[in-house]
C-alpha atoms as a PDB file:
ATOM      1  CA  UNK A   1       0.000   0.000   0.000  1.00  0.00           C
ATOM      2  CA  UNK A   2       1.411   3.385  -0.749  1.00  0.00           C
ATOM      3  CA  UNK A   3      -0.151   6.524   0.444  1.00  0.00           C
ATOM      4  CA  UNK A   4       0.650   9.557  -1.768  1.00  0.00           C
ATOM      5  CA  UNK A   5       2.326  12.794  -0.588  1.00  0.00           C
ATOM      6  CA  UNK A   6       0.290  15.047   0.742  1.00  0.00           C
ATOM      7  CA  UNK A   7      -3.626  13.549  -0.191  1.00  0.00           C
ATOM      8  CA  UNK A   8      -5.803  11.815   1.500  1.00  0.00           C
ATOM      9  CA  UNK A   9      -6.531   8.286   1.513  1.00  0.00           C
ATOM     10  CA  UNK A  10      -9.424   5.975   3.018  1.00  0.00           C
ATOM     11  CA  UNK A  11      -8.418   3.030   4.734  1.00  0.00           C
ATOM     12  CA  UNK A  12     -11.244   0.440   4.355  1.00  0.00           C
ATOM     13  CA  UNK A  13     -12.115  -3.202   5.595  1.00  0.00           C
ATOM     14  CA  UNK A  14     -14.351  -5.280   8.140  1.00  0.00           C
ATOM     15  CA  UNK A  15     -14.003  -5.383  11.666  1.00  0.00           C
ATOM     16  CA  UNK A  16     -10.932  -7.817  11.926  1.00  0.00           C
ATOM     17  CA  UNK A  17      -8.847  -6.748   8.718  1.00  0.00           C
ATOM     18  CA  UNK A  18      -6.035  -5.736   9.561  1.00  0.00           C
ATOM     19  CA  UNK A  19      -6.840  -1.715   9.411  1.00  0.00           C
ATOM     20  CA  UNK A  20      -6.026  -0.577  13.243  1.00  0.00           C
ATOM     21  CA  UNK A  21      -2.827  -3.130  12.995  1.00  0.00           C
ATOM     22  CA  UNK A  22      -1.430  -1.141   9.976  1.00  0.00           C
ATOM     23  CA  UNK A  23      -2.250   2.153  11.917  1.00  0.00           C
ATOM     24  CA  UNK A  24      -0.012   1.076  14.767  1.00  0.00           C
ATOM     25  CA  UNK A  25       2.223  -0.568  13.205  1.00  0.00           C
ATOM     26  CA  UNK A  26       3.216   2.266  11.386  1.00  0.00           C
ATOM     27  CA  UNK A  27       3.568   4.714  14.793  1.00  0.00           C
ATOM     28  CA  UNK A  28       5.804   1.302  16.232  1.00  0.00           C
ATOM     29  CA  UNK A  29       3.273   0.120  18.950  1.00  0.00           C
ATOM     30  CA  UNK A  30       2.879  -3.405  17.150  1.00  0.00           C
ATOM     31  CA  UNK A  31       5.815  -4.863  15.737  1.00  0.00           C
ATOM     32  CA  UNK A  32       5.979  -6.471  12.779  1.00  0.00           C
ATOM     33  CA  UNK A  33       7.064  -9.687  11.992  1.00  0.00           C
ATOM     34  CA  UNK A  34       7.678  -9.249   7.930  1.00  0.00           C
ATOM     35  CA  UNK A  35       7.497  -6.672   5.446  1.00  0.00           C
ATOM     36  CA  UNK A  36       8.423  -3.104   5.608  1.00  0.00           C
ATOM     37  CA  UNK A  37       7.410   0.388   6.487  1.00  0.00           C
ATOM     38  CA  UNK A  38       8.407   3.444   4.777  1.00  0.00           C
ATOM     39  CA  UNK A  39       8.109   7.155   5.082  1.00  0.00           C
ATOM     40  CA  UNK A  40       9.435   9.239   1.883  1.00  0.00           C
ATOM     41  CA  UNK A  41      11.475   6.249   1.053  1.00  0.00           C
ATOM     42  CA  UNK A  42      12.967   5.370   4.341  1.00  0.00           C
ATOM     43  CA  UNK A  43      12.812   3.459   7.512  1.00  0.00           C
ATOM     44  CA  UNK A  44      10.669   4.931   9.978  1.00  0.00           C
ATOM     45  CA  UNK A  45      12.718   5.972  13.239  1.00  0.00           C
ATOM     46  CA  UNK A  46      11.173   7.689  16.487  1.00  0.00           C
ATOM     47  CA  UNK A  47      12.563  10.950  15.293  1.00  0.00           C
ATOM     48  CA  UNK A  48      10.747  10.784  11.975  1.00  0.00           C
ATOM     49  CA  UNK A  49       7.414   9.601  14.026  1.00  0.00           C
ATOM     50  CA  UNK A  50       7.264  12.867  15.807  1.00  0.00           C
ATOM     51  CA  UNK A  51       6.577  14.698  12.123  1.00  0.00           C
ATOM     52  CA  UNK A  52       3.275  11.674  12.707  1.00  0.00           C
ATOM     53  CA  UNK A  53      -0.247  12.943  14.395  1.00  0.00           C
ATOM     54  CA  UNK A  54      -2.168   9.653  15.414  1.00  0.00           C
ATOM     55  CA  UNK A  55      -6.098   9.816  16.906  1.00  0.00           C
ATOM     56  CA  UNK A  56      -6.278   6.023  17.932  1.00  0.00           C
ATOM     57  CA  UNK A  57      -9.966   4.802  17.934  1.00  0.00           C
ATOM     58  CA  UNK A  58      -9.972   4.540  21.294  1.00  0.00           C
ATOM     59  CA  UNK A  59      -9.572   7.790  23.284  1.00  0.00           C
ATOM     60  CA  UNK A  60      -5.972   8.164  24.725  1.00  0.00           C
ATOM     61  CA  UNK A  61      -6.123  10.957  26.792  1.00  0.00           C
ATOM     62  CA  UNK A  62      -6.415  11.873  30.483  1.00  0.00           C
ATOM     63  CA  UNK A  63      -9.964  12.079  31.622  1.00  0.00           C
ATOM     64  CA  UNK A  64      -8.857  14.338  34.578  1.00  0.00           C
ATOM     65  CA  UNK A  65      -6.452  16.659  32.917  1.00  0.00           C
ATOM     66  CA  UNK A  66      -7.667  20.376  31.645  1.00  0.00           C
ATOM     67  CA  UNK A  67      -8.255  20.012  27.911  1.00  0.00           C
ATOM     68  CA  UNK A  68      -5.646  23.555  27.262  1.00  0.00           C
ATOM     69  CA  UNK A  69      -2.618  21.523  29.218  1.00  0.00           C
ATOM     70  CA  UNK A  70      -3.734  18.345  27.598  1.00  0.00           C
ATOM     71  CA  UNK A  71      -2.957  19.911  24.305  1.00  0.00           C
ATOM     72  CA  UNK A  72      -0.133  21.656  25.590  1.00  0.00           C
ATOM     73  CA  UNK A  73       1.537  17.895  27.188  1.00  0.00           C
ATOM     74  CA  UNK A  74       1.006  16.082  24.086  1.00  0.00           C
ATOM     75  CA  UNK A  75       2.775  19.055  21.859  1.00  0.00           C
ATOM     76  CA  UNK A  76       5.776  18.949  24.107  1.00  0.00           C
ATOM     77  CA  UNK A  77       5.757  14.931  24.430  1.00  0.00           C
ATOM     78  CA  UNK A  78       6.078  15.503  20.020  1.00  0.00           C
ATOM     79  CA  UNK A  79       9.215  17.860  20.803  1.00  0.00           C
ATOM     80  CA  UNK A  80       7.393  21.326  20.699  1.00  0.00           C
ATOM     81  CA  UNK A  81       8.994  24.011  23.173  1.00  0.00           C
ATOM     82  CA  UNK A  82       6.908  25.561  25.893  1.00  0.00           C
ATOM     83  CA  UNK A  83       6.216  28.922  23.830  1.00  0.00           C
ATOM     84  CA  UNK A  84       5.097  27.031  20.881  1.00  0.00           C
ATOM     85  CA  UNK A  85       3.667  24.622  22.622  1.00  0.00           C
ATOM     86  CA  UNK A  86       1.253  26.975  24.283  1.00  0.00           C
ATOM     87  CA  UNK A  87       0.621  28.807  20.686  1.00  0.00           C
ATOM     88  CA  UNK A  88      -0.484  25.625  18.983  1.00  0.00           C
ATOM     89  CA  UNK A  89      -2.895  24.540  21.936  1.00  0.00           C
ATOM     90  CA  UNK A  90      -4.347  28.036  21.789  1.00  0.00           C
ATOM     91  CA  UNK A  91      -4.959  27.902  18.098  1.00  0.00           C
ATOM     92  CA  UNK A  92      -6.471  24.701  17.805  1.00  0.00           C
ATOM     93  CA  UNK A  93      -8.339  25.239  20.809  1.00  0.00           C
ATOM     94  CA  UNK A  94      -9.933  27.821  18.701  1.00  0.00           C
ATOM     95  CA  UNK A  95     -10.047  26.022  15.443  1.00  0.00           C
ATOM     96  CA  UNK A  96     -11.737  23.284  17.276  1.00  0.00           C
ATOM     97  CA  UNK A  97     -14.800  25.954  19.094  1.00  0.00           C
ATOM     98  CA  UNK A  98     -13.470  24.682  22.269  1.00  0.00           C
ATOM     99  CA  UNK A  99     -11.448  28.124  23.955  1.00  0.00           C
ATOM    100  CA  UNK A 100     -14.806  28.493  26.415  1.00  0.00           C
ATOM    101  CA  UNK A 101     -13.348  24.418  27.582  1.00  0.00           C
ATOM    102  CA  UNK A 102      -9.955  25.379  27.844  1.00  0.00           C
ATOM    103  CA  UNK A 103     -10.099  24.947  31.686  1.00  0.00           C
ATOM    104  CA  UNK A 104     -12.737  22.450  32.092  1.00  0.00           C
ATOM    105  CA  UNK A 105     -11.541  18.563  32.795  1.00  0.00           C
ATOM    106  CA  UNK A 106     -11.844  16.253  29.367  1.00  0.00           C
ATOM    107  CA  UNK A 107     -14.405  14.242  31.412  1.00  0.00           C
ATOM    108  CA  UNK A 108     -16.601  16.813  32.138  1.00  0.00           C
ATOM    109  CA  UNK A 109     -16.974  17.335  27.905  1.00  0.00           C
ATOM    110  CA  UNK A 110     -19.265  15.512  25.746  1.00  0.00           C
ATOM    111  CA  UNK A 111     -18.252  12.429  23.152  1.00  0.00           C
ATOM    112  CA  UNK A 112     -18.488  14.529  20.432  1.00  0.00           C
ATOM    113  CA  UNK A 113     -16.139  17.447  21.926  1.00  0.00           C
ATOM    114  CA  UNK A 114     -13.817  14.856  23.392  1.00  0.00           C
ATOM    115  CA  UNK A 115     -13.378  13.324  19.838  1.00  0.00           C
ATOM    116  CA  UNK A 116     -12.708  17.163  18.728  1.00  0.00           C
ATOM    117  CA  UNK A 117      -9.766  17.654  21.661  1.00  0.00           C
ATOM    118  CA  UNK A 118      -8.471  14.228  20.160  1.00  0.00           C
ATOM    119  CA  UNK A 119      -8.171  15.526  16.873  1.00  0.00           C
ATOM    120  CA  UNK A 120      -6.437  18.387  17.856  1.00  0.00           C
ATOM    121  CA  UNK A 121      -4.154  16.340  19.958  1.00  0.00           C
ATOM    122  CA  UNK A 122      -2.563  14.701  16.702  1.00  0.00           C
ATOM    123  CA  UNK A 123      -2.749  17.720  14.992  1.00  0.00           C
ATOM    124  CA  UNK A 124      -1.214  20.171  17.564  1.00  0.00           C
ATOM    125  CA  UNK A 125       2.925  19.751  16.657  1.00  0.00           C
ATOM    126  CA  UNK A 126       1.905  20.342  13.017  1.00  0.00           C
ATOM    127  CA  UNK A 127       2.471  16.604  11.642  1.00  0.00           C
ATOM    128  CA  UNK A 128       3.729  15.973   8.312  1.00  0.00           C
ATOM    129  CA  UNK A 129       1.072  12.519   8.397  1.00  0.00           C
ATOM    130  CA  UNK A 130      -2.119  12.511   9.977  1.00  0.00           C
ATOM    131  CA  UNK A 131      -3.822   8.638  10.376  1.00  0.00           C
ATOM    132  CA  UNK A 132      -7.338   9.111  11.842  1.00  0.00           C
ATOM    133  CA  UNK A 133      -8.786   5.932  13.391  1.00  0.00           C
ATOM    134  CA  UNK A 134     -12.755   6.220  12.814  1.00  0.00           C
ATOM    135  CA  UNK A 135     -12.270  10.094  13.331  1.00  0.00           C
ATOM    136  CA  UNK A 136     -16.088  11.000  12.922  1.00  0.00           C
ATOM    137  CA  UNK A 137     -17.589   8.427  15.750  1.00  0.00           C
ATOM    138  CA  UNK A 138     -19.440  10.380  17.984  1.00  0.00           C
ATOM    139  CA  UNK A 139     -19.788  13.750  16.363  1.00  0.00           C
ATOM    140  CA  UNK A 140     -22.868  15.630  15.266  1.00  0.00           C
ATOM    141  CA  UNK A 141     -23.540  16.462  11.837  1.00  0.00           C
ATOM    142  CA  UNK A 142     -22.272  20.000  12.225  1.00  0.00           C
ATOM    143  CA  UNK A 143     -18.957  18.772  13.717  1.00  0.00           C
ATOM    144  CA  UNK A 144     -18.195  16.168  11.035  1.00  0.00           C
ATOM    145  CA  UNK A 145     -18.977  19.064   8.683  1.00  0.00           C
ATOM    146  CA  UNK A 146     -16.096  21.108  10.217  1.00  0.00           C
ATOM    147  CA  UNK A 147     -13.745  17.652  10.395  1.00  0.00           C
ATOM    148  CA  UNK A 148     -14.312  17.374   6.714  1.00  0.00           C
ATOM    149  CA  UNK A 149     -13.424  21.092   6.020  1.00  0.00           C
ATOM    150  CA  UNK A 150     -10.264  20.790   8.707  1.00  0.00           C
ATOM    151  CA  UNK A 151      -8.952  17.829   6.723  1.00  0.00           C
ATOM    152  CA  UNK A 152      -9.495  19.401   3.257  1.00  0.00           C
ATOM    153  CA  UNK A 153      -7.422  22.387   4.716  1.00  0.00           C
ATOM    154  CA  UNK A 154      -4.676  20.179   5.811  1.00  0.00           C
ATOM    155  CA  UNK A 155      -3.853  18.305   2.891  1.00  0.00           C
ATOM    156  CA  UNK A 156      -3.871  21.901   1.329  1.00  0.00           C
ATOM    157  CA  UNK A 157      -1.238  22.580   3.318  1.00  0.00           C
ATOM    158  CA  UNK A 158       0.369  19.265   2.417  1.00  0.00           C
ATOM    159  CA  UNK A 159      -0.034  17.255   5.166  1.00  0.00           C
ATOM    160  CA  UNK A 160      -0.765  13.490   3.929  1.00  0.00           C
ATOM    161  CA  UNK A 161      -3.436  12.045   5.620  1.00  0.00           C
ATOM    162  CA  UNK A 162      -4.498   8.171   6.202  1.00  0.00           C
ATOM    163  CA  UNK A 163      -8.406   7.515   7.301  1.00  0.00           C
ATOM    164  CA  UNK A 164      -9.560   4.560   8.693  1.00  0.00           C
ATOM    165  CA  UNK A 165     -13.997   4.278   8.654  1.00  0.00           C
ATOM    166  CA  UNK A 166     -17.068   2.729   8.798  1.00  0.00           C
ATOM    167  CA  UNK A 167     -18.969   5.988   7.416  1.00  0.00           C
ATOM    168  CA  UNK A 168     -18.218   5.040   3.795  1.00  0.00           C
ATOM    169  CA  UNK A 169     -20.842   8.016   2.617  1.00  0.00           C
ATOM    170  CA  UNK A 170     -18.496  10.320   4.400  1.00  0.00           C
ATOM    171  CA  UNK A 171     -15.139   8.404   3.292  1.00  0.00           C
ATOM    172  CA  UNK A 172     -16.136   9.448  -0.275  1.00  0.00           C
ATOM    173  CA  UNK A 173     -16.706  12.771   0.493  1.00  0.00           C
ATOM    174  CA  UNK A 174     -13.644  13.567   1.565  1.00  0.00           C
ATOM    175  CA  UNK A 175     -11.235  10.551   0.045  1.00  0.00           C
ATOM    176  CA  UNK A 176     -10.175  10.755  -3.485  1.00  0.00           C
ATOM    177  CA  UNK A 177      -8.222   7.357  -2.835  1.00  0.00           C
ATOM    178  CA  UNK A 178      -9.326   4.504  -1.288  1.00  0.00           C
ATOM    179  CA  UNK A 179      -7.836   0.812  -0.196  1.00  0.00           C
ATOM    180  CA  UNK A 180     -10.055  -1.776   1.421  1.00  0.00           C
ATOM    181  CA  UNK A 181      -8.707  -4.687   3.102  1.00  0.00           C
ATOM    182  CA  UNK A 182     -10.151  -8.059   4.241  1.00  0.00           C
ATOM    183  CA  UNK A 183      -8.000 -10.560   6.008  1.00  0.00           C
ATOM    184  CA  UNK A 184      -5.041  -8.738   6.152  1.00  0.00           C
ATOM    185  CA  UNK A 185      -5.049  -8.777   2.374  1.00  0.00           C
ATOM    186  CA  UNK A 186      -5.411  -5.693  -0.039  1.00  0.00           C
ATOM    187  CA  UNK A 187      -8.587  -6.985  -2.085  1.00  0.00           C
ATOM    188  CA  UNK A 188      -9.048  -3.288  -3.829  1.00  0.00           C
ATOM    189  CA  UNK A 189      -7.491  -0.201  -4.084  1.00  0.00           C
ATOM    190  CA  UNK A 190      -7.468   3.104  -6.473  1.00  0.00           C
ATOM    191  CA  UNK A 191      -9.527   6.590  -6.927  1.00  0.00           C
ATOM    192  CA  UNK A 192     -13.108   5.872  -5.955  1.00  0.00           C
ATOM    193  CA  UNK A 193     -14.361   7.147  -9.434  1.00  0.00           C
ATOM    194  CA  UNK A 194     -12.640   4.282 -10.844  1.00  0.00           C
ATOM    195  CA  UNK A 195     -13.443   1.877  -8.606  1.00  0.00           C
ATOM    196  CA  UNK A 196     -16.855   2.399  -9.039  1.00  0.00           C
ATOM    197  CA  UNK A 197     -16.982   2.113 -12.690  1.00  0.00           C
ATOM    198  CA  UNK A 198     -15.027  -0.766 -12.714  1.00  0.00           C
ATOM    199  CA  UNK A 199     -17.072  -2.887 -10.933  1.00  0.00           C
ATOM    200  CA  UNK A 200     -19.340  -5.191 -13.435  1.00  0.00           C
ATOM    201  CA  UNK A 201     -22.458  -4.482 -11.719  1.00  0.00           C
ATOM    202  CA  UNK A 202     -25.040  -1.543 -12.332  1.00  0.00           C
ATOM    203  CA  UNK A 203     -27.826  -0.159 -10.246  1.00  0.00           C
ATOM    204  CA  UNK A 204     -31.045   0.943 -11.624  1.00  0.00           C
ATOM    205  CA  UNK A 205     -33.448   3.039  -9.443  1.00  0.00           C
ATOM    206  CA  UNK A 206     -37.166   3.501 -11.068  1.00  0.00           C
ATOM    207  CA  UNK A 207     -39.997   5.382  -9.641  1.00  0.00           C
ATOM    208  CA  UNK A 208     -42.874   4.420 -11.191  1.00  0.00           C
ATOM    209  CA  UNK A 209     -46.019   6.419 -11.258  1.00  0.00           C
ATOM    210  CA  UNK A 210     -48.692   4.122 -11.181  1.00  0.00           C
ATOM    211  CA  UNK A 211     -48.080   0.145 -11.283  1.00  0.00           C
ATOM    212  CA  UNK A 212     -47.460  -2.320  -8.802  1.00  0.00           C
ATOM    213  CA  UNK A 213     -43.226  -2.727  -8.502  1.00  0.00           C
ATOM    214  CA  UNK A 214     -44.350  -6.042  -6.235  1.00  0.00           C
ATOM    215  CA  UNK A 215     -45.295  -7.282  -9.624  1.00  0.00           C
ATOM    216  CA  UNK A 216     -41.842  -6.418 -11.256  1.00  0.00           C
ATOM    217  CA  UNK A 217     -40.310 -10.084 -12.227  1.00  0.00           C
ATOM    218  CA  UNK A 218     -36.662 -10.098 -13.800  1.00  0.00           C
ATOM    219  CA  UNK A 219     -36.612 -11.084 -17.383  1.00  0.00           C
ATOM    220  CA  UNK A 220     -33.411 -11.839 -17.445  1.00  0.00           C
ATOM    221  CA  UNK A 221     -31.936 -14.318 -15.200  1.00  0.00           C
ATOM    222  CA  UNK A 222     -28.697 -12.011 -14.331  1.00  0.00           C
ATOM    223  CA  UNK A 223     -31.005  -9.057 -13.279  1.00  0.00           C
ATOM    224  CA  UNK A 224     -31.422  -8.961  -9.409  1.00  0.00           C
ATOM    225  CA  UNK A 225     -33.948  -7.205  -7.513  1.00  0.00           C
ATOM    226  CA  UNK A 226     -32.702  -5.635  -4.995  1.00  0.00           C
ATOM    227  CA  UNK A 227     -35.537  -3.563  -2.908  1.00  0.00           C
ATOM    228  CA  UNK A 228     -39.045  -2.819  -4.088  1.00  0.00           C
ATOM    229  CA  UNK A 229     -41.453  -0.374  -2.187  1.00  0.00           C
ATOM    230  CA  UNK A 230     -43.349   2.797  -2.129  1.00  0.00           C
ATOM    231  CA  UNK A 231     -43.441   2.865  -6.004  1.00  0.00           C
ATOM    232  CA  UNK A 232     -39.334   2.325  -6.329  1.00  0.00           C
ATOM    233  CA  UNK A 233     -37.656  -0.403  -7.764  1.00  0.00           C
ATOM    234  CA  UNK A 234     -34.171  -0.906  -7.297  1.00  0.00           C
ATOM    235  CA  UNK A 235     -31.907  -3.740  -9.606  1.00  0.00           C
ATOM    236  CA  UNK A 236     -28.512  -5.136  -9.316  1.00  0.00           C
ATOM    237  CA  UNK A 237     -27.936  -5.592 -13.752  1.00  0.00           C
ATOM    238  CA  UNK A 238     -24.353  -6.434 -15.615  1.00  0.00           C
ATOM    239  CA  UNK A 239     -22.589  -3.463 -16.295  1.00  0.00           C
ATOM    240  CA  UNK A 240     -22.658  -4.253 -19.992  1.00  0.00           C
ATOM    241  CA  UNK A 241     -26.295  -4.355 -19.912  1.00  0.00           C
ATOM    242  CA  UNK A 242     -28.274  -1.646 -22.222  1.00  0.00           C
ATOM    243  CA  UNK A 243     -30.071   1.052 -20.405  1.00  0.00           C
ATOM    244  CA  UNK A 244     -32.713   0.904 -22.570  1.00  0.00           C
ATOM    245  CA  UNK A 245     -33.839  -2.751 -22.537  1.00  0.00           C
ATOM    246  CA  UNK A 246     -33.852  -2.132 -18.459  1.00  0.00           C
ATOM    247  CA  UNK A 247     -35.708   1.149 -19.216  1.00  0.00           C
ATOM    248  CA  UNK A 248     -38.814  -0.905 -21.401  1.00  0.00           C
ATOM    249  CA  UNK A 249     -39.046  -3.626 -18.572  1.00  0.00           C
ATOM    250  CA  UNK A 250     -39.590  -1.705 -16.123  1.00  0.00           C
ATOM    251  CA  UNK A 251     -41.870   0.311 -17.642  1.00  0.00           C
ATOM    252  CA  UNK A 252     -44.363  -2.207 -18.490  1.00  0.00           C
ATOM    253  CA  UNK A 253     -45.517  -2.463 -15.462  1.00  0.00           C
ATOM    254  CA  UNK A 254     -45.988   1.209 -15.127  1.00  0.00           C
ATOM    255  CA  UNK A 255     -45.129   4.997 -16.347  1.00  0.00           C
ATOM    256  CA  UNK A 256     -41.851   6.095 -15.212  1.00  0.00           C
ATOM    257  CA  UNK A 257     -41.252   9.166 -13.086  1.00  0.00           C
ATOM    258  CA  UNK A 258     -37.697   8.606 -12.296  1.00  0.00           C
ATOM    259  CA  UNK A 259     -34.612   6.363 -13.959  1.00  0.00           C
ATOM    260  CA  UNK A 260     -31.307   6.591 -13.065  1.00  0.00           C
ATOM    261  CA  UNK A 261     -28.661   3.611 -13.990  1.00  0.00           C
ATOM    262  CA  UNK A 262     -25.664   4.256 -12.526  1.00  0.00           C
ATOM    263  CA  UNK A 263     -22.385   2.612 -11.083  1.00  0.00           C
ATOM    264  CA  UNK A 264     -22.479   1.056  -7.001  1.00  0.00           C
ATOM    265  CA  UNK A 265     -21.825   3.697  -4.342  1.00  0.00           C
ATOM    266  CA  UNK A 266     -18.870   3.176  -2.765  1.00  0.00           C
ATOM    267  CA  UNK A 267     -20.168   0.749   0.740  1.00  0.00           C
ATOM    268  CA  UNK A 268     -21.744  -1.674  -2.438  1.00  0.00           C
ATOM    269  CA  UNK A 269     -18.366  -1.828  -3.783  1.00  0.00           C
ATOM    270  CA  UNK A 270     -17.082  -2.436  -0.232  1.00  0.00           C
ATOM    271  CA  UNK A 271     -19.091  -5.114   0.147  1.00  0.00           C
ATOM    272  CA  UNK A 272     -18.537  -6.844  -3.338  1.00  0.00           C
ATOM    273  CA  UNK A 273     -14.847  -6.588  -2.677  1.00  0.00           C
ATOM    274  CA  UNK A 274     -14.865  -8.117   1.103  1.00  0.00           C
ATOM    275  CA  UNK A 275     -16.881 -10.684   0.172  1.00  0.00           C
ATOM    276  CA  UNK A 276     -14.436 -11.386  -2.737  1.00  0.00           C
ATOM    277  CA  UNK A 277     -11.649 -10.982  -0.157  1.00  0.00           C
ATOM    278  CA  UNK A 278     -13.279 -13.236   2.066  1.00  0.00           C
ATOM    279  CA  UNK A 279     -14.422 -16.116  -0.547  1.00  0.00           C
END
């Protein structure tokens, strides 16, 4: 697996592939017993991992420490002096809406603001790599919002980023690049786009106006139904199959309002790869 310079890359597979291994493997708390890891085209030492920001999936913090000196700890643990140290706490506290918590213990915040002081924990020495463990659990619509604008900024600013998640709607939002793993194994990897139109399957999604979609039967023995209610048909077809004889099926059993054939999302692809992975 190779993670370009400064982009952003998703970092996808089942509970039990291998994904939160890699993650700590690469900041040395697993070892590894064959293979290599890399960073610009050399061995990783524990100088080179303080240039690394790391938000484990589990929270690694103190729950009875002030969230300000938490910050301020964690910059000097990554080699930071105290003046700069103090700087970057106070400007992520503020990037992250959280100067009114400076003061307050990290137990007295909520999940969703304790995942935000984690974030800025791995971000607060200015890291040259960034790998986020299922960074969004926990947090509110408007605070995933503002993760997905903070990463976007970073990579800007060339910081190369690694994303592990189980939020594959919000993994394509914000990943260009994805690799999904099952068993320890790299099953698929590549720009979404292309994974997506690679895959041989197509999804058709038909309103239809007036008809009964329960009635809908496949005339062809590689079309698959996949759901059927409230006047919407959905089908799993080839992807070399013609849009229009899909189009005049489905419309026999009723006008059409809406058609859209398309290539899988990214969590179908997911799960045709895994279970590839895992056949």
């Amino acid at each position: 697996m190779v993670v370009p310079t400064g982009q952003i890359v998703g970092f996808l597979g089942p509970n039990g592939s291998g994904k939160t291994t890699t993650m700590r493997s690469i900041m040395g708390l697993v070892a590894i017993d064959r293979g290599f890891i890399t960073w610009r085209g050399e061995p990783i030492t524990d100088h080179i991992r303080h240039t690394f920001g790391y938000m484990p999936a589990e929270r690694g913090m103190y729950p009875k420490m002030r969230v300000r000196e938490q910050l301020v700890y964690f910059a000097r643990l990554a080699g930071s002096d105290r003046d700069r140290a103090d700087a970057a706490a106070d400007r992520w506290l503020e990037r992250m809406g959280l100067t009114d918590r400076a003061n307050d213990e990290l137990q007295a915040l909520s999940s969703g603001n304790q995942q935000r002081v984690q974030l800025a924990i791995a971000l607060v020495h200015d890291p040259e790599l960034l790998i986020l463990d299922e960074p969004f659990s926990g947090l509110d619509p408007v605070a995933v919002e503002m993760m997905k604008a903070l990463l976007v900024e970073e990579v800007e600013r060339g910081v190369t980023v690694l994303l592990s998640s189980h939020q594959l709607d919000l993994v394509s939002d914000v990943c260009p690049d994805v690799v999904i793993v099952s068993q320890g194994r790299i099953v698929l990897e590549g720009a979404v786009h292309d994974i997506r139109n690679r895959s041989p399957k197509r999804y058709v999604t038909a309103t239809v106006g007036a008809g009964d979609v329960a009635a809908f039967e496949t005339p062809v023995p590689s079309w698959d139904v996949v759901t059927r209610a409230d006047g919407v048909l959905r089908l799993s077809v080839p992807s070399s199959c013609e849009v229009r004889e899909v189009f005049d099926a489905v419309s026999a059993i009723g006008p059409i309002v809406e058609f859209a054939f398309a290539a899988p999302e990214l969590s179908e692809v997911f799960i045709e790869s895994v279970g590839q992975g895992e056949s």
